[in-house]
PDB file of N, CA and C in Angstrom:
ATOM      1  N   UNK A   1      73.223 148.578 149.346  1.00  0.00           N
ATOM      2  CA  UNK A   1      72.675 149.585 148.471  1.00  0.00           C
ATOM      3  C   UNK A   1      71.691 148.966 147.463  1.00  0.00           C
ATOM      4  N   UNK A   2      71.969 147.592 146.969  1.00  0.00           N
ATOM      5  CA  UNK A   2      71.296 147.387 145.938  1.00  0.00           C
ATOM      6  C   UNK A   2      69.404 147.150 146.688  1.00  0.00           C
ATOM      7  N   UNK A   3      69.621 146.304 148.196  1.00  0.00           N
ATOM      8  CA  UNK A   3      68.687 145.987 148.868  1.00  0.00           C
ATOM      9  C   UNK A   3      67.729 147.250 148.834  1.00  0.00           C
ATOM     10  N   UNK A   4      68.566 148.496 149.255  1.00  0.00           N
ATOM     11  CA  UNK A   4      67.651 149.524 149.040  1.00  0.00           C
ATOM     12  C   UNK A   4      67.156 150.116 147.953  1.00  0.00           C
ATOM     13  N   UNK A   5      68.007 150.061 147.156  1.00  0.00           N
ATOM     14  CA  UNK A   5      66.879 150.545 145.544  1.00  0.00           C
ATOM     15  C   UNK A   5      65.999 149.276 145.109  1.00  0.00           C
ATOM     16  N   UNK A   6      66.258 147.834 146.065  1.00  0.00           N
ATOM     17  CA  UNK A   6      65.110 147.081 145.372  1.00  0.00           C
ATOM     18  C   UNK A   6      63.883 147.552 146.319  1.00  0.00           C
ATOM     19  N   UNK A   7      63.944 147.562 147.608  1.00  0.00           N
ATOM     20  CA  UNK A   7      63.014 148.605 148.532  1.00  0.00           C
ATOM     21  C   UNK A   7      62.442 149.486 148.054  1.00  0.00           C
ATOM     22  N   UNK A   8      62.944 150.646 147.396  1.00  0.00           N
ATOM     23  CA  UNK A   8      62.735 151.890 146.998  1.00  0.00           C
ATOM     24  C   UNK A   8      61.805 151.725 145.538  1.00  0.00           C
ATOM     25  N   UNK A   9      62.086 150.323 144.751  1.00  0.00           N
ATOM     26  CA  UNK A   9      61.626 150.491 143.634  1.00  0.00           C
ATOM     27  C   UNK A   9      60.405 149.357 144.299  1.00  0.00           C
ATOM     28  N   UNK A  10      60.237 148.921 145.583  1.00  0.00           N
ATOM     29  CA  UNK A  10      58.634 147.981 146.132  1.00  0.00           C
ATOM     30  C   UNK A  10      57.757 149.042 146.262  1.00  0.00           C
ATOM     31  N   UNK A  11      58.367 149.563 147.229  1.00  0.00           N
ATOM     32  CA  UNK A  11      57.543 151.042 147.880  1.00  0.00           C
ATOM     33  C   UNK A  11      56.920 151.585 146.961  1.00  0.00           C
ATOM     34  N   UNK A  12      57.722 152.408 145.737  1.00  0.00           N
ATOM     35  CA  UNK A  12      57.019 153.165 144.717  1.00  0.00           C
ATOM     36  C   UNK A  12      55.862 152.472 143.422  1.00  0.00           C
ATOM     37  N   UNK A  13      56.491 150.770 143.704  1.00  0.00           N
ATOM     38  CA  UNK A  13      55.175 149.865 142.976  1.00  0.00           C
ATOM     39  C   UNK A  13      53.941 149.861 143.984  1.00  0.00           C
ATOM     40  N   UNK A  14      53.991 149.734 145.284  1.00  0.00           N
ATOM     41  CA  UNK A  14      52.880 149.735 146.220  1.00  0.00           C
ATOM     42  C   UNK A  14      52.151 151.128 145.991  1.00  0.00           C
ATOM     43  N   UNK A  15      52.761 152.275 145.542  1.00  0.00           N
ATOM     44  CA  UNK A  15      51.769 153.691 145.773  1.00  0.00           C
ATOM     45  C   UNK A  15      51.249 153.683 144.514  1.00  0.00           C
ATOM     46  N   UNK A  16      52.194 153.201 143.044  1.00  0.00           N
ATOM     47  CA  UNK A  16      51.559 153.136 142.039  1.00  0.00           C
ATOM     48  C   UNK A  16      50.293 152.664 141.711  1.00  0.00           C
ATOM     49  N   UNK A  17      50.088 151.169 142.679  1.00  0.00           N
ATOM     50  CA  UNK A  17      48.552 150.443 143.012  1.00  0.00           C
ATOM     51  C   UNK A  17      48.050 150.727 143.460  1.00  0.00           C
ATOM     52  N   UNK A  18      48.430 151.576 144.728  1.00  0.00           N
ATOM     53  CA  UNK A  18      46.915 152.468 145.621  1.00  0.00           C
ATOM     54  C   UNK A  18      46.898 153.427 144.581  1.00  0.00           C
ATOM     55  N   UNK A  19      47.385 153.881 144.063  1.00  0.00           N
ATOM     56  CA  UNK A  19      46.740 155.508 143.602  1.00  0.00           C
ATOM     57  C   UNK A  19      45.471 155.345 142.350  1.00  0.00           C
ATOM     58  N   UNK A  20      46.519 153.778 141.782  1.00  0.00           N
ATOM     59  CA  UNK A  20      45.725 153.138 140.073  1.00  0.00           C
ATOM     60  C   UNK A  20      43.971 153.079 140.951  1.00  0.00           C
ATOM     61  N   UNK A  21      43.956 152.263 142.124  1.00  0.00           N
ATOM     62  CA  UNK A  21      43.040 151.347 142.975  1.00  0.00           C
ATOM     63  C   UNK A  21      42.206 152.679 143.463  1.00  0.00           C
ATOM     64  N   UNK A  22      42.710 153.845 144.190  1.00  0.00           N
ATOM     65  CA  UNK A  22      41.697 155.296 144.891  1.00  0.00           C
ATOM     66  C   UNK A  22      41.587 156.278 143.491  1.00  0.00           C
ATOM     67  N   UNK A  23      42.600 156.582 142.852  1.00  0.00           N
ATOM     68  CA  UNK A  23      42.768 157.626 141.992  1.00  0.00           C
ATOM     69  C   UNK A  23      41.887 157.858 140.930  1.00  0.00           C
ATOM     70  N   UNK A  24      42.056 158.708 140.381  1.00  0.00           N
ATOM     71  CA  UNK A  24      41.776 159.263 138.926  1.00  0.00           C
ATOM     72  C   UNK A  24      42.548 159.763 137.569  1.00  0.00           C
ATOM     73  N   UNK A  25      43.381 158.721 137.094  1.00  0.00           N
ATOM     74  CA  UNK A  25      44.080 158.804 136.666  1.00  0.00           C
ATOM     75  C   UNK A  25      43.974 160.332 135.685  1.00  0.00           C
ATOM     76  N   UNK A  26      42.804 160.152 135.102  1.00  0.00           N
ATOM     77  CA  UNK A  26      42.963 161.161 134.066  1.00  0.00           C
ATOM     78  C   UNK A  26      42.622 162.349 134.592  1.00  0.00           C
ATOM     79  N   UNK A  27      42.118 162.642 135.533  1.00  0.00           N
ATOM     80  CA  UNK A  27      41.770 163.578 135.965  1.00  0.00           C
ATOM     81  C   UNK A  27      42.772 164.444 137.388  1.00  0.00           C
ATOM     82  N   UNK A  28      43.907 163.683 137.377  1.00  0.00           N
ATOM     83  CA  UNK A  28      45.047 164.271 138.239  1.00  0.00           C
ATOM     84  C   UNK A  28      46.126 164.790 137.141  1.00  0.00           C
ATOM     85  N   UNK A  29      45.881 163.949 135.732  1.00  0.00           N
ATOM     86  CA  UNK A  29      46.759 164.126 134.897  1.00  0.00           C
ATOM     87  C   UNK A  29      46.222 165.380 134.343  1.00  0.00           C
ATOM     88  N   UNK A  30      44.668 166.036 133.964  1.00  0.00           N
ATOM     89  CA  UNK A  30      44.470 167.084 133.552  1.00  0.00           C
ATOM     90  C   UNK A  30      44.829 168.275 134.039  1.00  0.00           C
ATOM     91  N   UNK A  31      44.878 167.827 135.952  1.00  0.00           N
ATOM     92  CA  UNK A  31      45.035 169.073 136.909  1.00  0.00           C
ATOM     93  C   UNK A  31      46.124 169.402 136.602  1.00  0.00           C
ATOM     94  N   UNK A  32      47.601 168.646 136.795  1.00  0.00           N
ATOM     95  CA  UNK A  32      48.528 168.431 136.218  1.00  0.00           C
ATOM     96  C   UNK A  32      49.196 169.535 135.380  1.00  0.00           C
ATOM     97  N   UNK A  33      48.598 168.928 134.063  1.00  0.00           N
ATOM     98  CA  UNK A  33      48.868 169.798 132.863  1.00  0.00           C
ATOM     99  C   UNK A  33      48.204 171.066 133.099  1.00  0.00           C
ATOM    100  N   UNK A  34      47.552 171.561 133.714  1.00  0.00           N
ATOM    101  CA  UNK A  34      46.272 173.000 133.739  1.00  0.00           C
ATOM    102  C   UNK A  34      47.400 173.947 134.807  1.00  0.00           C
ATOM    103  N   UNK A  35      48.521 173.120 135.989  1.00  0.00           N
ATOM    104  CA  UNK A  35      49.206 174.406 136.260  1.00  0.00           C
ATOM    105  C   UNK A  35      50.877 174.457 136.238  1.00  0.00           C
ATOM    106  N   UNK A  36      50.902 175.429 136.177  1.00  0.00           N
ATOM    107  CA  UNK A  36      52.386 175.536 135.415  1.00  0.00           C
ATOM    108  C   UNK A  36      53.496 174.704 137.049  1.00  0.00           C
ATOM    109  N   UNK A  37      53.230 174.639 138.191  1.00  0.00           N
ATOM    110  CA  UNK A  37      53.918 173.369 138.783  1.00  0.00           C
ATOM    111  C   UNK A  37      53.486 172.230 138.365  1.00  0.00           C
ATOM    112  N   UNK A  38      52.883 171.765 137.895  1.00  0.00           N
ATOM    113  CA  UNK A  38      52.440 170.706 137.482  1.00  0.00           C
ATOM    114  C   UNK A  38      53.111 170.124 135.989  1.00  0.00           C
ATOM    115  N   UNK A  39      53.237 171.533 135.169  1.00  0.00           N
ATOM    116  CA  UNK A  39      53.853 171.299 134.020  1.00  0.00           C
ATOM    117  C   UNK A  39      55.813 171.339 134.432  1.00  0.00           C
ATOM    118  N   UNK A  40      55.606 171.817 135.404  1.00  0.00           N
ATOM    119  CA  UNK A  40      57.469 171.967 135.947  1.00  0.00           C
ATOM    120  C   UNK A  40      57.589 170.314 136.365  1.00  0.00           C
ATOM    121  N   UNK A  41      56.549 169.952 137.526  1.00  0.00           N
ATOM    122  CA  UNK A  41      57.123 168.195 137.701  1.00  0.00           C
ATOM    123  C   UNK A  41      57.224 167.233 136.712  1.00  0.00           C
ATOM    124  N   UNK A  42      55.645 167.557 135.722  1.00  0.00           N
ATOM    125  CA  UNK A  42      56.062 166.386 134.812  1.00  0.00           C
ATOM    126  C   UNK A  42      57.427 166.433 133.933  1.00  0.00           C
ATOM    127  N   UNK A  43      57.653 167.299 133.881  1.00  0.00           N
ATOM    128  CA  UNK A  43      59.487 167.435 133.005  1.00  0.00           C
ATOM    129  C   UNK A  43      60.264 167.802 133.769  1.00  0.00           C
ATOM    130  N   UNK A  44      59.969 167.955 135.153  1.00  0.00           N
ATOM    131  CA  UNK A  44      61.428 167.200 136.208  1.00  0.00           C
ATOM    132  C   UNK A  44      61.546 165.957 135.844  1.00  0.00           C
ATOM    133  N   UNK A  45      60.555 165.078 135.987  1.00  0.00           N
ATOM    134  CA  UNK A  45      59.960 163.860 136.174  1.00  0.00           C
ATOM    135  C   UNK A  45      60.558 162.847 135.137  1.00  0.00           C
ATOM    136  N   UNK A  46      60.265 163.507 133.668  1.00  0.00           N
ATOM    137  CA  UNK A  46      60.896 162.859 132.257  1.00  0.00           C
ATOM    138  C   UNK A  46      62.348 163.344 131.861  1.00  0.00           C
ATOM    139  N   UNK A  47      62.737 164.480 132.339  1.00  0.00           N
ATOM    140  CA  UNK A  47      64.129 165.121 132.262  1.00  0.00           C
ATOM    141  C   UNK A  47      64.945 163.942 132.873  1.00  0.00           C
ATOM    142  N   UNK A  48      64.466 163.307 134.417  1.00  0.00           N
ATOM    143  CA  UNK A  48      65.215 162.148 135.118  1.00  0.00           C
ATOM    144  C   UNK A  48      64.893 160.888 134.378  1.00  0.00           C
ATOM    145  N   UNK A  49      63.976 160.538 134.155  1.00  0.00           N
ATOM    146  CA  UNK A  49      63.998 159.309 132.623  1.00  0.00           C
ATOM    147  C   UNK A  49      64.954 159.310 131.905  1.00  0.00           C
ATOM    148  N   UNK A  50      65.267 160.663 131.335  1.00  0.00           N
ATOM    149  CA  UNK A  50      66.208 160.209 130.284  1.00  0.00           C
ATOM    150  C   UNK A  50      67.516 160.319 130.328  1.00  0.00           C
ATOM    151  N   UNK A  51      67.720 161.273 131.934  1.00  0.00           N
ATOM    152  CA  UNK A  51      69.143 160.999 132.937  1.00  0.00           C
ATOM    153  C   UNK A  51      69.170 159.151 133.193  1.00  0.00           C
ATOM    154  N   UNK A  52      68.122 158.587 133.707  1.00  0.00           N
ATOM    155  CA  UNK A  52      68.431 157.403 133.878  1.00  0.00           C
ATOM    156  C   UNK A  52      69.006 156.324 132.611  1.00  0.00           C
ATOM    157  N   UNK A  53      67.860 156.930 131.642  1.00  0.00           N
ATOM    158  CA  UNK A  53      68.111 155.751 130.213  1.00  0.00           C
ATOM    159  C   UNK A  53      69.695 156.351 129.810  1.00  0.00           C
ATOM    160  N   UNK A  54      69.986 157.382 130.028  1.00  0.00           N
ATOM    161  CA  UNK A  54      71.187 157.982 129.369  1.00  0.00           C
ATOM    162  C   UNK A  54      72.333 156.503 130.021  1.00  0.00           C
ATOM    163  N   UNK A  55      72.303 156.739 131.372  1.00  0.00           N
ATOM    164  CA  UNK A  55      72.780 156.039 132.765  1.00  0.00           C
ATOM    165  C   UNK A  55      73.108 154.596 131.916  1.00  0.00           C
ATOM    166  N   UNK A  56      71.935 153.988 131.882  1.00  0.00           N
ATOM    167  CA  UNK A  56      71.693 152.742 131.729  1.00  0.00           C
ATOM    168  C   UNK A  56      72.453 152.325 129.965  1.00  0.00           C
ATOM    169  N   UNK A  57      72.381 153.387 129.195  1.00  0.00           N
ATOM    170  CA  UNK A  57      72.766 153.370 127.833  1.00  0.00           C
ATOM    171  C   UNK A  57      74.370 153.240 127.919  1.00  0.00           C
ATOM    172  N   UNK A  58      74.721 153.784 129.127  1.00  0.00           N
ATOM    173  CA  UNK A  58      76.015 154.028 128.743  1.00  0.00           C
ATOM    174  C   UNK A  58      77.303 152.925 129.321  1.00  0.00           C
ATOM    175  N   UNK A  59      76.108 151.990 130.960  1.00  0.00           N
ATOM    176  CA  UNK A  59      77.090 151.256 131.505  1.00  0.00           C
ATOM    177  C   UNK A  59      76.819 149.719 130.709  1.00  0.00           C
ATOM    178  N   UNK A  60      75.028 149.612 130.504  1.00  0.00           N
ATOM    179  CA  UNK A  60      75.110 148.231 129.874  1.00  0.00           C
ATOM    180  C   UNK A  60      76.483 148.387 128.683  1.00  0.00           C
ATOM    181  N   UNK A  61      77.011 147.210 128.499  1.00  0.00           N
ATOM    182  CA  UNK A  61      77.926 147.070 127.409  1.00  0.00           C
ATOM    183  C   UNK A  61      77.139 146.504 126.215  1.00  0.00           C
ATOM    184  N   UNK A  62      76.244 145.634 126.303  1.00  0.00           N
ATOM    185  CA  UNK A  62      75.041 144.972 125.387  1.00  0.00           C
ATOM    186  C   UNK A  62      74.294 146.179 125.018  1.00  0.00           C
ATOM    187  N   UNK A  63      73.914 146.748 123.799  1.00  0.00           N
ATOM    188  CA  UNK A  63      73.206 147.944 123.853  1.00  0.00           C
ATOM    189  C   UNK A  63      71.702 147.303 123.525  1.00  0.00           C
ATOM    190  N   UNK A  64      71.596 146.153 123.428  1.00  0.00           N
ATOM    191  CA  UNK A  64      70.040 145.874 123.133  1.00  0.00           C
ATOM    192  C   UNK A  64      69.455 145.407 124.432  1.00  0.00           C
ATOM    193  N   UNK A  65      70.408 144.731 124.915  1.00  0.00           N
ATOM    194  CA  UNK A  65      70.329 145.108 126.856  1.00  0.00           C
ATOM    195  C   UNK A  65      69.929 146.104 127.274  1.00  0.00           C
ATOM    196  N   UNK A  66      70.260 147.133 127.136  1.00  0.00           N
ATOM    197  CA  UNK A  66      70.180 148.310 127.473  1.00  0.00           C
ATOM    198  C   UNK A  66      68.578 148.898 126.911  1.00  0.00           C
ATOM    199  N   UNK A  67      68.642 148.880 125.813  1.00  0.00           N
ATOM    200  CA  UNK A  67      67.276 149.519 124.947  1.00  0.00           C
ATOM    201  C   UNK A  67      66.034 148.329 125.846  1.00  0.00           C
ATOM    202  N   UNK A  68      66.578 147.409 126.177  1.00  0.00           N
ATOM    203  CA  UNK A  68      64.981 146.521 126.839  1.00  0.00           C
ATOM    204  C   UNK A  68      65.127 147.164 128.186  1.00  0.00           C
ATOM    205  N   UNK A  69      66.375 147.783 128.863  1.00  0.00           N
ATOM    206  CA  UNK A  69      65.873 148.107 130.229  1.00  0.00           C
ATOM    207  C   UNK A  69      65.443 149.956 130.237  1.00  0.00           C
ATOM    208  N   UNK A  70      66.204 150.233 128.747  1.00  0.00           N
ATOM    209  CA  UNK A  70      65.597 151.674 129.188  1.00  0.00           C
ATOM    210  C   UNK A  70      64.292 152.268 128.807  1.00  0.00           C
ATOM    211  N   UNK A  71      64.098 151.441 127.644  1.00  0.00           N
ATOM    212  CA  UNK A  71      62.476 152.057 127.167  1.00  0.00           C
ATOM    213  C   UNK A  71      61.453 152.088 128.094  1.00  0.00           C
ATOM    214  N   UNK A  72      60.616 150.823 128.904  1.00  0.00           N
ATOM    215  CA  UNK A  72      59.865 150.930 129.403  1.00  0.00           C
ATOM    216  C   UNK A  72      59.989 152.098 130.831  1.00  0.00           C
ATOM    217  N   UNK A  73      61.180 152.574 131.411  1.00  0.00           N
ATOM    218  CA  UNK A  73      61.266 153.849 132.173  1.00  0.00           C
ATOM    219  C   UNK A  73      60.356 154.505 131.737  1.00  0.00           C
ATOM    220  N   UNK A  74      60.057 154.856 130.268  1.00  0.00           N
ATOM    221  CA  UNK A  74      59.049 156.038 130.166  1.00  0.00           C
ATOM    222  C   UNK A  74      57.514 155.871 129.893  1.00  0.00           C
ATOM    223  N   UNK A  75      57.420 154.411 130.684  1.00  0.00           N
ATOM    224  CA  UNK A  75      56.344 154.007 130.270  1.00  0.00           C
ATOM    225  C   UNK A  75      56.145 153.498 132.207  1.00  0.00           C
ATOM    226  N   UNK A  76      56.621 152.685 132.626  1.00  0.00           N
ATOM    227  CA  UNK A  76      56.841 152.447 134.193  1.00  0.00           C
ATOM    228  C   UNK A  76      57.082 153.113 134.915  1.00  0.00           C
ATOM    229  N   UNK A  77      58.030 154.235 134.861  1.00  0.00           N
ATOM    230  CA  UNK A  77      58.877 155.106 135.294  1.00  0.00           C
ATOM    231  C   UNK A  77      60.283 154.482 136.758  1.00  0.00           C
ATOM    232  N   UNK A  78      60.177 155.104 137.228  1.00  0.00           N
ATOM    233  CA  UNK A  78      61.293 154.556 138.671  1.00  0.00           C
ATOM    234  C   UNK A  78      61.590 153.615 138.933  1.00  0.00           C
ATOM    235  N   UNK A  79      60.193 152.928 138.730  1.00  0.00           N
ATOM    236  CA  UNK A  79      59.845 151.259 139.564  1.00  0.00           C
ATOM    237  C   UNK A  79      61.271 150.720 138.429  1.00  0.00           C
ATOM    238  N   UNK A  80      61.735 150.972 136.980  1.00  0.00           N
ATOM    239  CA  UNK A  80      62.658 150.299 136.513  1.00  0.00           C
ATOM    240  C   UNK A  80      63.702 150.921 136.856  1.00  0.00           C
ATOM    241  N   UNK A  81      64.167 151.693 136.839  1.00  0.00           N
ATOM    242  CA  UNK A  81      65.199 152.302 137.419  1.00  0.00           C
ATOM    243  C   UNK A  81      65.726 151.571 138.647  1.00  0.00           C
ATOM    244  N   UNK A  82      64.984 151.775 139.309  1.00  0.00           N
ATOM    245  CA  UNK A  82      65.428 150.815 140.769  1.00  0.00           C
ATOM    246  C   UNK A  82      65.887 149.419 140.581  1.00  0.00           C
ATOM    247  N   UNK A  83      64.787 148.946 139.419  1.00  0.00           N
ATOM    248  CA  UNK A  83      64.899 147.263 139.189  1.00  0.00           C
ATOM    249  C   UNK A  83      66.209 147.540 138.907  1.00  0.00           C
ATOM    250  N   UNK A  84      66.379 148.333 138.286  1.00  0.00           N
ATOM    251  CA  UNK A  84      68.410 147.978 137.091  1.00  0.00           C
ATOM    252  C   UNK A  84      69.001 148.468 138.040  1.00  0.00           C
ATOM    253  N   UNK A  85      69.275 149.374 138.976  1.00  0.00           N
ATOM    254  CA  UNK A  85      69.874 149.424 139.834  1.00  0.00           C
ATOM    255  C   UNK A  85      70.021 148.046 140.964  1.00  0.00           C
ATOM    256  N   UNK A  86      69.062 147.847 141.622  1.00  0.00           N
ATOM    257  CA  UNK A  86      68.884 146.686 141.797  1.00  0.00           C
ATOM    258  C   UNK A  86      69.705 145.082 141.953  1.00  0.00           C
ATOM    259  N   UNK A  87      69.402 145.124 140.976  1.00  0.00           N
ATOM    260  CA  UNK A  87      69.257 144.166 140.006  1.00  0.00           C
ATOM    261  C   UNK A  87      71.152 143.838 138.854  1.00  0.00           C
ATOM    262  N   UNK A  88      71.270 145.126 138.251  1.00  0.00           N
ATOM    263  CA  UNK A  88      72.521 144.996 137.340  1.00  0.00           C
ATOM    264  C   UNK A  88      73.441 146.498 137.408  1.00  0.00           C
ATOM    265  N   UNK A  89      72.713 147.742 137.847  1.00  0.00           N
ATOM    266  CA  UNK A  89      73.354 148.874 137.561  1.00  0.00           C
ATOM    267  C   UNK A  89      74.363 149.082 138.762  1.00  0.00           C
ATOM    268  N   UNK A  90      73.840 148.902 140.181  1.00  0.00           N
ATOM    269  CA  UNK A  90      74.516 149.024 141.235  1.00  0.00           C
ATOM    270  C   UNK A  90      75.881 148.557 141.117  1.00  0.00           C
ATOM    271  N   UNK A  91      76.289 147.234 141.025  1.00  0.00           N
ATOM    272  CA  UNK A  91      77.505 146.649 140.595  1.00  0.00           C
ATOM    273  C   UNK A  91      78.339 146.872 139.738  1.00  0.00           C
ATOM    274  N   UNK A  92      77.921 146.961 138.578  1.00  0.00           N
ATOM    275  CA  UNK A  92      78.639 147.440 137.229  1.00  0.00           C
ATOM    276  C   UNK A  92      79.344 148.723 137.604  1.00  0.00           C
ATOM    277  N   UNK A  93      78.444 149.823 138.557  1.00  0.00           N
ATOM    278  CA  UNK A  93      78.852 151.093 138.922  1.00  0.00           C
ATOM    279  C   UNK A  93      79.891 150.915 139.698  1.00  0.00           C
ATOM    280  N   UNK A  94      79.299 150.535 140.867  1.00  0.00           N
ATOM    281  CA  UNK A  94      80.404 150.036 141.894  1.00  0.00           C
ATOM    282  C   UNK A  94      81.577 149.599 141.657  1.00  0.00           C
ATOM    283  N   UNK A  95      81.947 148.580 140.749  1.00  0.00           N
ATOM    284  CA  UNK A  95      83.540 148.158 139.925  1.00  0.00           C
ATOM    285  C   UNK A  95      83.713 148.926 138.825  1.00  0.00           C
ATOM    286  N   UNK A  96      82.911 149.574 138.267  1.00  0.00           N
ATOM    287  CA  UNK A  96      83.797 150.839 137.337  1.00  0.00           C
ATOM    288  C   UNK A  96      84.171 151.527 138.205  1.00  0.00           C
ATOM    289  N   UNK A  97      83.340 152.189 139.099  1.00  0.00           N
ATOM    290  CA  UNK A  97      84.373 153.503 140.373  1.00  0.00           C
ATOM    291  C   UNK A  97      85.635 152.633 140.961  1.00  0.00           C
ATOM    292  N   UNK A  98      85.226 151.475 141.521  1.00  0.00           N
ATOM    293  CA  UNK A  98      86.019 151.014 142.508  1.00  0.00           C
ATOM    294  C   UNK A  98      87.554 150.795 141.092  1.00  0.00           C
ATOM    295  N   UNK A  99      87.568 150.174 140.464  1.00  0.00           N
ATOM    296  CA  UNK A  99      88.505 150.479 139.625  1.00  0.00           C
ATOM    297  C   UNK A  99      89.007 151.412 138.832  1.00  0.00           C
ATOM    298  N   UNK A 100      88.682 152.739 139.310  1.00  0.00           N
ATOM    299  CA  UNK A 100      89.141 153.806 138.606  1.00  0.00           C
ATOM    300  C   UNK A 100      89.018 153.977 137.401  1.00  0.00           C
ATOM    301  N   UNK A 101      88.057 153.123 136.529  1.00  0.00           N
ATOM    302  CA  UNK A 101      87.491 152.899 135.279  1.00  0.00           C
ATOM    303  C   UNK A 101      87.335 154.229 134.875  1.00  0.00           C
ATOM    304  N   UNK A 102      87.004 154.771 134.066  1.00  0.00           N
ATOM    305  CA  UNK A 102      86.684 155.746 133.345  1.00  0.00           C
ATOM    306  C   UNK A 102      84.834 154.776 132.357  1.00  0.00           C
ATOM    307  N   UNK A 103      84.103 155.162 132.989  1.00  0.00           N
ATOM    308  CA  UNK A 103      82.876 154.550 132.340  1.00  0.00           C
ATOM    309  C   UNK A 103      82.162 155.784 131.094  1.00  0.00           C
ATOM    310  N   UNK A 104      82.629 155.201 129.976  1.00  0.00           N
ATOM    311  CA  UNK A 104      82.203 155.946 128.502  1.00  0.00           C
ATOM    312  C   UNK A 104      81.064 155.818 127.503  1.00  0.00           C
ATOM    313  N   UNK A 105      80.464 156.573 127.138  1.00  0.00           N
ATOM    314  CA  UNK A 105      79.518 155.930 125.696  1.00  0.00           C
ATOM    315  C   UNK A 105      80.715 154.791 124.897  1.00  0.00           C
ATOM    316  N   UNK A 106      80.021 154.061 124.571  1.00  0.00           N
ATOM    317  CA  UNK A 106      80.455 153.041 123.152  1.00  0.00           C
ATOM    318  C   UNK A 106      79.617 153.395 121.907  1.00  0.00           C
TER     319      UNK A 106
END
């Protein structure tokens, strides 16, 4: 699992560079904002940011740990998500479930 969210978070860095490399940034972002699906994804989009930082706030036990992996989400988006999954979230999850943990805010 972790192999695949580090996959999942390559993939979505590779489209981030073609799109930076063909795109128009500001001008997909205006279309964007101009229709109301557009205004529904971008706050699907940040609604799951702050499902993730919530995520990440609550299993790191280090909370300044936590504040360095969750801020840039809303600045990177997914590509970190995946990294902490990855990387530190997958596991931590995995032995809180697997031990019947009860995983809480601190």
């Amino acid at each position: 699992m972790r192999l695949v969210a580090g996959l999942l978070g390559v993939a979505l860095t590779v489209l981030i560079v073609w799109a930076i490399a063909v795109g128009d940034f500001g001008a997909a972002g205006d279309f964007l904002l101009q229709k109301p699906w557009g205004v529904v994804t971008l706050t699907d989009l940040y609604i799951g940011f702050i499902l993730s930082a919530a995520v990440i706030y609550i299993v790191e036990t280090n909370k300044i740990t936590a504040v360095i992996w969750l801020l840039p989400i809303f600045v990177l988006g997914n590509v970190v998500t995946a990294a902490w999954l990855a990387l530190r979230g997958l596991p931590k999850l995995i032995s809180a479930f697997s031990k019947n943990e009860q995983v809480t805010p601190r």
